[in-house]
N, C-alpha and C. Protein backbone atom coordinates (compact mmCIF):
# COMPACT_ATOMS: atom_id res chain seq x y z
N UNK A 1 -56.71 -2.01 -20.67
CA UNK A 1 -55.56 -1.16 -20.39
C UNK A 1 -55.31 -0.19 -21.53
N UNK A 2 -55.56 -0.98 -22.57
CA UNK A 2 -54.98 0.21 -24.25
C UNK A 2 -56.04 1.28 -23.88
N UNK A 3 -57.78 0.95 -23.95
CA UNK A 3 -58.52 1.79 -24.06
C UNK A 3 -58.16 2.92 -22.82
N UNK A 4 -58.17 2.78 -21.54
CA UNK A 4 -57.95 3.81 -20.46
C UNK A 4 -56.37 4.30 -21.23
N UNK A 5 -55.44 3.77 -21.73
CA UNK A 5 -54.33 4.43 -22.11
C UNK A 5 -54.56 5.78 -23.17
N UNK A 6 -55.76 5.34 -23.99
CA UNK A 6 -56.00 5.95 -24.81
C UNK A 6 -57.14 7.01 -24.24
N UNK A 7 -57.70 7.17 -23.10
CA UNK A 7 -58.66 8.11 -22.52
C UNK A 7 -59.98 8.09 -23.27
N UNK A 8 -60.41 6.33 -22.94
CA UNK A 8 -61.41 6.08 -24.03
C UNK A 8 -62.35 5.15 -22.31
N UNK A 9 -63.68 5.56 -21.98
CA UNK A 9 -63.80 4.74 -21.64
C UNK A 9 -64.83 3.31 -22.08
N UNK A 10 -64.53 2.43 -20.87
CA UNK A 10 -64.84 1.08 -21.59
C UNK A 10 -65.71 0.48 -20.13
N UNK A 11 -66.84 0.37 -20.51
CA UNK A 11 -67.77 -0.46 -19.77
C UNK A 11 -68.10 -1.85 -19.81
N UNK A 12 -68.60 -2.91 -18.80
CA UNK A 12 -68.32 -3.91 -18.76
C UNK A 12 -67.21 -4.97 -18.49
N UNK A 13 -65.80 -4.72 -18.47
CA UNK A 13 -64.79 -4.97 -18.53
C UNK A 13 -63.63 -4.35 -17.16
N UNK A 14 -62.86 -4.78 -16.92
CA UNK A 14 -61.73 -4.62 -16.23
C UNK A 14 -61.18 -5.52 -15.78
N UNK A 15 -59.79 -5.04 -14.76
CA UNK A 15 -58.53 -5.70 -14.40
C UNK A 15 -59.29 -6.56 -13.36
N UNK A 16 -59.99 -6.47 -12.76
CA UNK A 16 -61.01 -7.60 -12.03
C UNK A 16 -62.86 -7.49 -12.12
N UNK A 17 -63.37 -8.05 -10.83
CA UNK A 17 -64.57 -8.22 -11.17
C UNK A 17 -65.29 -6.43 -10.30
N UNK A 18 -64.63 -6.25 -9.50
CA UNK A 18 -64.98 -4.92 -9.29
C UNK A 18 -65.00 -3.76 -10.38
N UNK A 19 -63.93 -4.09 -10.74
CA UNK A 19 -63.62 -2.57 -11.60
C UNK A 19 -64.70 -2.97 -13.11
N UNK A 20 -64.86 -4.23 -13.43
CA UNK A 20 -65.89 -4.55 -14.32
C UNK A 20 -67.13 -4.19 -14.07
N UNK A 21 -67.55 -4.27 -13.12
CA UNK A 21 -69.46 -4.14 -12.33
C UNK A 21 -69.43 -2.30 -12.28
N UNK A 22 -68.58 -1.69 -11.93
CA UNK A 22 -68.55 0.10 -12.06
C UNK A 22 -68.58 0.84 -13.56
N UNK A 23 -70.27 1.19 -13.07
CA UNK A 23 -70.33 1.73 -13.78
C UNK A 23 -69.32 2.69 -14.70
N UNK A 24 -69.70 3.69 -15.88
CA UNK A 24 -68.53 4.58 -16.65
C UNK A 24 -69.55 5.68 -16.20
N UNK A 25 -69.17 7.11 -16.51
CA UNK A 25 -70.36 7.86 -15.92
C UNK A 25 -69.82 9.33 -17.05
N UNK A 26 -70.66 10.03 -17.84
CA UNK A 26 -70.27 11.12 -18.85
C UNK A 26 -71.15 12.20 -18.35
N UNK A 27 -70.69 13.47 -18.45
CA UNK A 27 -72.06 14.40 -18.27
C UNK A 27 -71.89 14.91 -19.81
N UNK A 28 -73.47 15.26 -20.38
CA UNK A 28 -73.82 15.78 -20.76
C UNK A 28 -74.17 17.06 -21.40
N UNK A 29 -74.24 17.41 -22.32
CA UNK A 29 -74.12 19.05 -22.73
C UNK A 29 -75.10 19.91 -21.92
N UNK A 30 -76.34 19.03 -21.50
CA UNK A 30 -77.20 19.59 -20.57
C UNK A 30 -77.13 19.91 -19.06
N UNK A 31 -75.98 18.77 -18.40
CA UNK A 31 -75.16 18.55 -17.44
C UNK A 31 -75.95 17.52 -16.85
N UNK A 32 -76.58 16.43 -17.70
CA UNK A 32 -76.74 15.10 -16.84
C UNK A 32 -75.65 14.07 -16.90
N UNK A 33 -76.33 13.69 -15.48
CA UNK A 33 -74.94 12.45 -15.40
C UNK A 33 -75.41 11.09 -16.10
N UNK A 34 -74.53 10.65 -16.83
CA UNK A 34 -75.12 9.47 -17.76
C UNK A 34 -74.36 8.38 -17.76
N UNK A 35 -74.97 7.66 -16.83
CA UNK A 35 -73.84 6.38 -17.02
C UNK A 35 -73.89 4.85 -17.54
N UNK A 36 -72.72 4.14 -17.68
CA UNK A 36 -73.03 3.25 -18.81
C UNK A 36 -72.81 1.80 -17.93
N UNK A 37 -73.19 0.70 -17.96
CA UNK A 37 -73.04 -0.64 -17.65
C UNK A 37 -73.25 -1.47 -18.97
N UNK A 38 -72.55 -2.57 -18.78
CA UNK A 38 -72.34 -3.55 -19.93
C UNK A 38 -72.11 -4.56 -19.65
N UNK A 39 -72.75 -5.53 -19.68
CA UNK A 39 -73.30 -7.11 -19.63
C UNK A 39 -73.12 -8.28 -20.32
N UNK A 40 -72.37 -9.61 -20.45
CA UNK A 40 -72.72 -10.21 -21.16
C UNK A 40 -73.15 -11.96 -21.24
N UNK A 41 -74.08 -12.20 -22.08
CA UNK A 41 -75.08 -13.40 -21.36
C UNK A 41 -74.90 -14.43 -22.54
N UNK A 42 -74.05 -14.25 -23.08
CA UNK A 42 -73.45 -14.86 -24.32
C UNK A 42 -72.27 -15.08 -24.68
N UNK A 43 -71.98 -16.31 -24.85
CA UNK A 43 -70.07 -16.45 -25.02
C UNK A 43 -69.68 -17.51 -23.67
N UNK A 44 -68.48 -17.68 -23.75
CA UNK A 44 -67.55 -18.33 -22.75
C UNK A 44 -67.68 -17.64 -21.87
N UNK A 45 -67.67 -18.61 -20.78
CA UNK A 45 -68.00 -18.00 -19.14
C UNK A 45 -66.81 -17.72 -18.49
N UNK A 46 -65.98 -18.51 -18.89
CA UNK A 46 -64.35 -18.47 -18.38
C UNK A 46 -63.70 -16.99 -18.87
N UNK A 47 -64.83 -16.06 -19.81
CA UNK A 47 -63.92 -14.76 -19.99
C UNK A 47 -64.54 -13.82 -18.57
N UNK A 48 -65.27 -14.13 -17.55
CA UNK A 48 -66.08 -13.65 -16.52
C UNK A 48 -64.65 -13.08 -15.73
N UNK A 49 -64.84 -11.90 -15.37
CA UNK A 49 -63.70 -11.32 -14.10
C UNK A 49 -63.75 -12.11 -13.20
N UNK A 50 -62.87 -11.91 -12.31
CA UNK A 50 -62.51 -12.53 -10.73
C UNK A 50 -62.29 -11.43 -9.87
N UNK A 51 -62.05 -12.13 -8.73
CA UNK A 51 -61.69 -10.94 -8.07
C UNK A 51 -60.06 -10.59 -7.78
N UNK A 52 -59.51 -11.45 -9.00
CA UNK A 52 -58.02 -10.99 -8.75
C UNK A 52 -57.45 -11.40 -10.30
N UNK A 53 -58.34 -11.55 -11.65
CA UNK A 53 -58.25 -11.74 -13.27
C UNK A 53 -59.20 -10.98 -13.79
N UNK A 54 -58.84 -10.17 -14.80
CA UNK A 54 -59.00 -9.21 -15.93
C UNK A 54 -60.38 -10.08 -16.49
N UNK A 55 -61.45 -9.54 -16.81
CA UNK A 55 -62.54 -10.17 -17.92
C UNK A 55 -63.71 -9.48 -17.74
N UNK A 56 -64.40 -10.01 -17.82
CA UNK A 56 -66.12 -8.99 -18.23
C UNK A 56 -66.89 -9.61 -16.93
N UNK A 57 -68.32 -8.59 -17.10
CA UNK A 57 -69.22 -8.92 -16.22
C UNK A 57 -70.61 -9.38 -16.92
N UNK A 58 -70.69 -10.58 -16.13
CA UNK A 58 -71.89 -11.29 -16.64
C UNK A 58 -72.99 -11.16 -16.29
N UNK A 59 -74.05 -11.20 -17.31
CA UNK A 59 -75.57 -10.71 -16.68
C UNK A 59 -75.91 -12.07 -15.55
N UNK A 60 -75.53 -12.96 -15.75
CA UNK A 60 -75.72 -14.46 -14.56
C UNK A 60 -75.23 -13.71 -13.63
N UNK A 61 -74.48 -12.90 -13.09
CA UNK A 61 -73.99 -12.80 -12.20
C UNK A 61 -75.13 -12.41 -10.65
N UNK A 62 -74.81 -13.14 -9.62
CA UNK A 62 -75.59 -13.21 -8.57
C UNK A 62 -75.74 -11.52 -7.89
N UNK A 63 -74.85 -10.72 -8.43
CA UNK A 63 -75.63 -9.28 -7.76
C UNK A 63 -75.61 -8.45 -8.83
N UNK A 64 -76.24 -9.21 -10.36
CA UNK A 64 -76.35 -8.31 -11.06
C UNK A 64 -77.94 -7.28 -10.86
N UNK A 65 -79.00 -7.49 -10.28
CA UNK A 65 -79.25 -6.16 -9.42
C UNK A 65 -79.27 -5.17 -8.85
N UNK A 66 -78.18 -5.64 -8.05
CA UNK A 66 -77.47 -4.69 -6.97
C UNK A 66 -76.35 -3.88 -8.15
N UNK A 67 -75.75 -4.36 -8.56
CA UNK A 67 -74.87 -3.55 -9.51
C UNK A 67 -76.14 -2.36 -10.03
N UNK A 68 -76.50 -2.76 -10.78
CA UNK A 68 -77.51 -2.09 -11.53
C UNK A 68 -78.13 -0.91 -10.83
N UNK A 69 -78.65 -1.50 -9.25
CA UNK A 69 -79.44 -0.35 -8.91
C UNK A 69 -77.99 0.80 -8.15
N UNK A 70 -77.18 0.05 -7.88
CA UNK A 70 -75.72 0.86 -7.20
C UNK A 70 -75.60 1.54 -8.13
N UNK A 71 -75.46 1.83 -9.50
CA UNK A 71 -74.96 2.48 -10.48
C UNK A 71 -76.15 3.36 -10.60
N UNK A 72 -77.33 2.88 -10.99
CA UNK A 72 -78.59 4.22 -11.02
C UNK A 72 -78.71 4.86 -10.20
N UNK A 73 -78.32 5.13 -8.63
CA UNK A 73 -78.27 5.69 -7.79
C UNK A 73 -76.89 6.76 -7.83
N UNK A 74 -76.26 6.65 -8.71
CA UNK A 74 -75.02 7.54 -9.01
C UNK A 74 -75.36 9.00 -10.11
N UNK A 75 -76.53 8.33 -10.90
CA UNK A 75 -76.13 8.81 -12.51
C UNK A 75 -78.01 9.21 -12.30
N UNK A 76 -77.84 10.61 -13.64
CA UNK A 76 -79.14 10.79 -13.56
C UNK A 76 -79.96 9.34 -14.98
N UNK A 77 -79.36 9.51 -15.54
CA UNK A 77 -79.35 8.40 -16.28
C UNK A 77 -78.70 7.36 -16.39
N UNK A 78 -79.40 5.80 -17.10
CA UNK A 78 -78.37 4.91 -16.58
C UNK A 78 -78.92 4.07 -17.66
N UNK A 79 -77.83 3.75 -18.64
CA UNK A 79 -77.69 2.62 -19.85
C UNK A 79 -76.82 1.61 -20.04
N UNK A 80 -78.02 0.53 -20.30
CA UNK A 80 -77.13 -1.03 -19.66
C UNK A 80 -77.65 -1.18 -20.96
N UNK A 81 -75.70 -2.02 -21.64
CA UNK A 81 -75.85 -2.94 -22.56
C UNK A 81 -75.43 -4.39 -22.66
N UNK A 82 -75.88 -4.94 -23.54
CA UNK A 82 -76.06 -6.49 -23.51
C UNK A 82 -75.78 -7.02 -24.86
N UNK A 83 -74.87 -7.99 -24.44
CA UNK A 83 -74.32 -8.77 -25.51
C UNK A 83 -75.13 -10.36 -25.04
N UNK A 84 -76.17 -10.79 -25.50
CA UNK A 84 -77.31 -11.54 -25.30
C UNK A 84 -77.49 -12.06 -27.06
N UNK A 85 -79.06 -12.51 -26.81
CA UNK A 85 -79.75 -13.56 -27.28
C UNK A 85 -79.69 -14.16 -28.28
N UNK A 86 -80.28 -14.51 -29.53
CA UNK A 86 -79.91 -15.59 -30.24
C UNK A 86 -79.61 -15.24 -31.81
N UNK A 87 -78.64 -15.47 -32.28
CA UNK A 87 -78.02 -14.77 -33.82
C UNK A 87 -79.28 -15.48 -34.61
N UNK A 88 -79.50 -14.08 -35.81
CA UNK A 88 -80.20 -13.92 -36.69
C UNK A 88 -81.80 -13.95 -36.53
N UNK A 89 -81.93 -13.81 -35.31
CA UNK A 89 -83.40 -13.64 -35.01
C UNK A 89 -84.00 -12.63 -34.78
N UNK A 90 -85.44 -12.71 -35.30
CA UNK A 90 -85.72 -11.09 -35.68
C UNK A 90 -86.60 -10.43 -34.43
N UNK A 91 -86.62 -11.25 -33.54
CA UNK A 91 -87.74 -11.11 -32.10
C UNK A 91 -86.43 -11.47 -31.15
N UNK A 92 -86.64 -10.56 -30.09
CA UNK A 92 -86.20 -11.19 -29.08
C UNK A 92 -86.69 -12.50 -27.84
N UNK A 93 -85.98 -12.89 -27.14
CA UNK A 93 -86.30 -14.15 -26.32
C UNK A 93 -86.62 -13.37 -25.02
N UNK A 94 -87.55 -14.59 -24.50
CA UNK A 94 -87.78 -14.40 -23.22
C UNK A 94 -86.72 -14.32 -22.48
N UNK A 95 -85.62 -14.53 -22.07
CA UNK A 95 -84.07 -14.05 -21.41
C UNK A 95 -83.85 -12.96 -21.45
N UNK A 96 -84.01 -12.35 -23.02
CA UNK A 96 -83.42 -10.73 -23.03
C UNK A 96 -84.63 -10.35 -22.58
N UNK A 97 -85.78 -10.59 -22.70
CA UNK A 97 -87.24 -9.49 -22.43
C UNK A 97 -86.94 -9.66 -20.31
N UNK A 98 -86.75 -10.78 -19.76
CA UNK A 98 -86.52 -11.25 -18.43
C UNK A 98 -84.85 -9.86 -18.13
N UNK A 99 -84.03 -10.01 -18.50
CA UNK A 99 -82.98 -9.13 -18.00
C UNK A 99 -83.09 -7.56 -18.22
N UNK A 100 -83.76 -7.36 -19.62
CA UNK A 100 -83.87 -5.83 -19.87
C UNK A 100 -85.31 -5.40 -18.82
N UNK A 101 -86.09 -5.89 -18.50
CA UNK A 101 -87.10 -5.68 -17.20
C UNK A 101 -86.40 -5.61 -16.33
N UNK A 102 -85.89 -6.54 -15.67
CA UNK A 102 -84.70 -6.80 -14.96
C UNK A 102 -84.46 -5.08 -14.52
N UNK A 103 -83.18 -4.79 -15.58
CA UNK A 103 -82.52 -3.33 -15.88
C UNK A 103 -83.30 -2.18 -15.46
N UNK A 104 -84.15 -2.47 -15.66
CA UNK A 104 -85.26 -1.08 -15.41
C UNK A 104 -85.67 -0.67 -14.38
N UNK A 105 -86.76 -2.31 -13.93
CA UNK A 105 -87.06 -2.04 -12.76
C UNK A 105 -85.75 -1.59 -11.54
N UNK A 106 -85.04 -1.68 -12.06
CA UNK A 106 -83.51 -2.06 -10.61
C UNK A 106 -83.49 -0.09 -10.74
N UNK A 107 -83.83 0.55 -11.99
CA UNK A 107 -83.02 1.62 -11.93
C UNK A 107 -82.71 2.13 -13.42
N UNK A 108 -81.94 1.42 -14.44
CA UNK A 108 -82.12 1.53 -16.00
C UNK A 108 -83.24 2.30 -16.88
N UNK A 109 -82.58 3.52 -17.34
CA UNK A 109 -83.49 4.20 -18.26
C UNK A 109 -83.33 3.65 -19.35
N UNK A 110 -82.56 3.00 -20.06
CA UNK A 110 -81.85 2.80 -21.56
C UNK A 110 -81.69 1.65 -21.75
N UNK A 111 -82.06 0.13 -22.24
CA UNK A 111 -81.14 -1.02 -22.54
C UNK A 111 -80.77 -1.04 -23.68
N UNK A 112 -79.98 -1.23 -24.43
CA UNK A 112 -79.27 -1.46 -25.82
C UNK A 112 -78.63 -3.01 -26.08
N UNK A 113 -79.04 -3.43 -26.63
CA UNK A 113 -78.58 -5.33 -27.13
C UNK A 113 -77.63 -5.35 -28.05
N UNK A 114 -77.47 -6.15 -28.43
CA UNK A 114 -76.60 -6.33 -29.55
C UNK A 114 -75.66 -8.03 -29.01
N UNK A 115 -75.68 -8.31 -30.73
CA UNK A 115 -75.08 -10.14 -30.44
C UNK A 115 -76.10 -10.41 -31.71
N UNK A 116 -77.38 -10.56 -31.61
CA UNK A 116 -78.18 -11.28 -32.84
C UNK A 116 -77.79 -10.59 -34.31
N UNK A 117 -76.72 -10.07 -34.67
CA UNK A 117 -76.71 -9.61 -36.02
C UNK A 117 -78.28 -9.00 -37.06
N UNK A 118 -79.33 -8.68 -36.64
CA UNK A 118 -80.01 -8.00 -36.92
C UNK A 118 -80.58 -7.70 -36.31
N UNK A 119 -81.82 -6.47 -36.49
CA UNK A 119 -82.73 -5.52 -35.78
C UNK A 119 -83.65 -6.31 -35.04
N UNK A 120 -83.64 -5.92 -34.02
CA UNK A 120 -85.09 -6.76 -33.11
C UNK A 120 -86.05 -5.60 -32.72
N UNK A 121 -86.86 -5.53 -31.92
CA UNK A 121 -88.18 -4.48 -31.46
C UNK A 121 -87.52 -3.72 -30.41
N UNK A 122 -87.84 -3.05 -30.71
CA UNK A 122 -87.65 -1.99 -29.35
C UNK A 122 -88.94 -1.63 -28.38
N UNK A 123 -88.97 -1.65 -26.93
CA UNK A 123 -90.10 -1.79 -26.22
C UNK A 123 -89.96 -0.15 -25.40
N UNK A 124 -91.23 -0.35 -24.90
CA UNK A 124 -91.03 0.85 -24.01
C UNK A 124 -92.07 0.20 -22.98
N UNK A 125 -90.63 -0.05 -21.77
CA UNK A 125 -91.29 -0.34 -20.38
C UNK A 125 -91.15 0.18 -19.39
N UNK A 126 -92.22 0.42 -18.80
CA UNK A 126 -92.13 1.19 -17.50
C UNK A 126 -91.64 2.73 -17.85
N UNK A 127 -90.55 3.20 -16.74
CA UNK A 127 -89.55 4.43 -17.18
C UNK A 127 -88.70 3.96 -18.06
N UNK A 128 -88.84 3.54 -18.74
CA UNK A 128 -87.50 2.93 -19.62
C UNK A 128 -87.84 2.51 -21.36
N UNK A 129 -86.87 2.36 -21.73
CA UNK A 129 -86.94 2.17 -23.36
C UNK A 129 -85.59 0.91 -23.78
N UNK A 130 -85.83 -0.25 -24.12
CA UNK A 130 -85.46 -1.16 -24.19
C UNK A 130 -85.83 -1.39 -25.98
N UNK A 131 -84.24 -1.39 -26.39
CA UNK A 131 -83.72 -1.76 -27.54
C UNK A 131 -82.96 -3.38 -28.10
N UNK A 132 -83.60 -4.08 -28.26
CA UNK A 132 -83.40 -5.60 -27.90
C UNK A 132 -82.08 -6.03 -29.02
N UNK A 133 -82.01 -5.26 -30.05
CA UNK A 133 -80.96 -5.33 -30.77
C UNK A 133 -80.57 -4.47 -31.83
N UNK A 134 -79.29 -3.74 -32.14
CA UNK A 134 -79.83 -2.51 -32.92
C UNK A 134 -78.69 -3.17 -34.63
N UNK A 135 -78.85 -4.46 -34.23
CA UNK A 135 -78.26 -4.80 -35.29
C UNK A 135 -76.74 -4.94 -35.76
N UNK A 136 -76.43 -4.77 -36.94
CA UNK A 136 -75.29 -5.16 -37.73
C UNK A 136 -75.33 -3.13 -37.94
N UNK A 137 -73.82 -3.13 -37.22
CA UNK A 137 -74.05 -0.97 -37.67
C UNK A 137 -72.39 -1.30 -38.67
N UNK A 138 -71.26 -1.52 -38.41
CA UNK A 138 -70.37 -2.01 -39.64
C UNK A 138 -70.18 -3.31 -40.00
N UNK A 139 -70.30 -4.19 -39.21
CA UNK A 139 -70.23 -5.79 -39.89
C UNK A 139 -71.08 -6.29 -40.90
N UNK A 140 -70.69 -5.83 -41.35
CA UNK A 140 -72.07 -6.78 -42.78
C UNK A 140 -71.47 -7.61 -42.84
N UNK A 141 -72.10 -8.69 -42.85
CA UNK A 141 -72.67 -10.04 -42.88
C UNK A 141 -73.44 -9.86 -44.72
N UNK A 142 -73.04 -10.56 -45.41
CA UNK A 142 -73.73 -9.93 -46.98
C UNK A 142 -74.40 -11.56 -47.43
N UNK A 143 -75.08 -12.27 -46.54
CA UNK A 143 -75.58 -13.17 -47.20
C UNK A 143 -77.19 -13.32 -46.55
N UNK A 144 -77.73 -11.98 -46.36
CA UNK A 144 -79.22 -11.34 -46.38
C UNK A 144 -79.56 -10.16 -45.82
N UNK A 145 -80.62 -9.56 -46.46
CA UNK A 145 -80.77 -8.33 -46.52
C UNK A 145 -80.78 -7.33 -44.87
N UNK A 146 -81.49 -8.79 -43.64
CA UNK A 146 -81.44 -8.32 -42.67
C UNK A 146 -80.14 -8.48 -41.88
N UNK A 147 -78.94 -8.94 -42.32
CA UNK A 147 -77.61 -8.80 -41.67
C UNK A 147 -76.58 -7.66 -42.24
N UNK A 148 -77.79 -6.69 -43.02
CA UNK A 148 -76.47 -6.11 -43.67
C UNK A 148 -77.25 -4.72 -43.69
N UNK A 149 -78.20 -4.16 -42.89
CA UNK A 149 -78.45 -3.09 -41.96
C UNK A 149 -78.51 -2.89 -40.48
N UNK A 150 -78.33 -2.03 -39.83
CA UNK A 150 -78.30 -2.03 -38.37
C UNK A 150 -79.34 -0.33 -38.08
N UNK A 151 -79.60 -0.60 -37.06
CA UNK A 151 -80.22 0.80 -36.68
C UNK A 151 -79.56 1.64 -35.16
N UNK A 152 -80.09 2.76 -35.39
CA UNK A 152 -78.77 3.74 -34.85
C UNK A 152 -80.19 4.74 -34.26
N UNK A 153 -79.58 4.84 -32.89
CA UNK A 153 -81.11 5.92 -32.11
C UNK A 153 -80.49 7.02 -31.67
N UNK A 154 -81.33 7.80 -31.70
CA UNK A 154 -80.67 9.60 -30.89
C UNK A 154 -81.98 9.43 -29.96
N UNK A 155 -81.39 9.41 -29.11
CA UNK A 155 -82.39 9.53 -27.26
C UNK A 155 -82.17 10.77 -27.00
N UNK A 156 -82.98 11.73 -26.79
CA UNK A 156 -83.56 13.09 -25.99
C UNK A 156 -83.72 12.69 -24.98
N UNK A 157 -83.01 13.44 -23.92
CA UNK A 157 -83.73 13.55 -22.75
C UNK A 157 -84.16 15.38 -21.98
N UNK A 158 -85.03 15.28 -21.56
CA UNK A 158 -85.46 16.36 -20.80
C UNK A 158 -85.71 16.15 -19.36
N UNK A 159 -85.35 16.83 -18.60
CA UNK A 159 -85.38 16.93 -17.17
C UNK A 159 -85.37 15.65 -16.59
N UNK A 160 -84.02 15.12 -17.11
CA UNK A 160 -83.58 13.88 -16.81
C UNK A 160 -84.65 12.21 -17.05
N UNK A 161 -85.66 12.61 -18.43
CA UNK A 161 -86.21 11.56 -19.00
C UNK A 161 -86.15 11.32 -20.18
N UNK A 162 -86.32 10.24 -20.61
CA UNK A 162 -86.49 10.26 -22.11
C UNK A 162 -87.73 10.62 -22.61
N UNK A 163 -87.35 11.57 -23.70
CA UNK A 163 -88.60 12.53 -24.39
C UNK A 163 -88.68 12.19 -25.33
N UNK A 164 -87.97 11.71 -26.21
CA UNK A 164 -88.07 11.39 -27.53
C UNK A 164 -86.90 10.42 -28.19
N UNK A 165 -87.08 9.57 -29.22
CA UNK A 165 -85.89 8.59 -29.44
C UNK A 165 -86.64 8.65 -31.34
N UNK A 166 -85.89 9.27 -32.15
CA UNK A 166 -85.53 8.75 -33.28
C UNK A 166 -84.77 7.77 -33.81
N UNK A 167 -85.21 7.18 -34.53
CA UNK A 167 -84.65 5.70 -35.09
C UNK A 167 -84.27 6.33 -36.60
N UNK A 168 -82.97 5.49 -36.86
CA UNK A 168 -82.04 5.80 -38.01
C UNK A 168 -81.84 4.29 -38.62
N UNK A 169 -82.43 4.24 -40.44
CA UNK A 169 -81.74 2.82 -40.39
C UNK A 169 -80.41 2.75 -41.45
């Protein structure tokens, strides 16, 4: 409620389980439509929306597919993030590699992770570019060297693909 008060939007989340699963959608300086989904496969399940209580949308969720491909069918682009796999590990798990495929094939140009407090690999599958964790970007964590950088990407796109992705650490 603060964030929409504030004309901020917020993906993943809402006053139920509908308004959580809808996509956010921005155009672009180029005028693509770019829209955002947000997932999470980690944490208490009891913070999961309803269809009549405020909370998030879970990647378990039985039409998280259908969400996915409903939303890529809106947007020329479409970036799903994930609050997933396992703190302080420097590889991702078969779960996140299983859901960010998942993302893609359904429709997903973009996955972005985050939850493991440091950098994991970034893949490039299919049409898509899958970022498994981009780290610690203000939380430092100061008790090792890999919790206390994060990495930060600028995605190009051209004629509604990704052309190029610089990495920032």
């Amino acid at each position: 409620s603060r964030l929409n008060a504030a004309g901020l939007l917020a993906a993943g989340g809402g006053q139920n389980r509908a308004e959580a699963a809808v996509s956010k959608i921005i155009t672009a300086t180029g005028g693509e439509r770019i829209g955002f989904l947000a997932f999470s496969d980690v944490g208490p399940n009891e913070l999961a929306a309803t269809e009549t209580e405020a909370g998030i949308i879970l990647a378990s969720d039985p039409e998280f597919p259908q969400i996915i491909s409903q939303a890529a069918s809106a947007v020329d682009i479409l970036v799903v993030s994930f609050h997933w796999g396992e703190e302080y590990q420097t590889r991702s798990n078969a779960r996140q590699q299983a859901l960010a495929h998942l993302a893609i094939d359904n429709g997903a140009r973009l996955v972005i992770g985050h939850h493991p407090h440091v950098v994991q690999e970034l893949e490039n599958y299919r049409d898509g570019l899958i970022a498994y964790s981009l780290g610690n970007f203000i939380f430092d964590q100061y008790f090792s060297k890999a919790t206390m950088s994060g990495l930060a990407l600028t995605v190009e796109l051209t004629d509604k693909q990704i052309t190029d992705v610089k990495e920032t650490t």
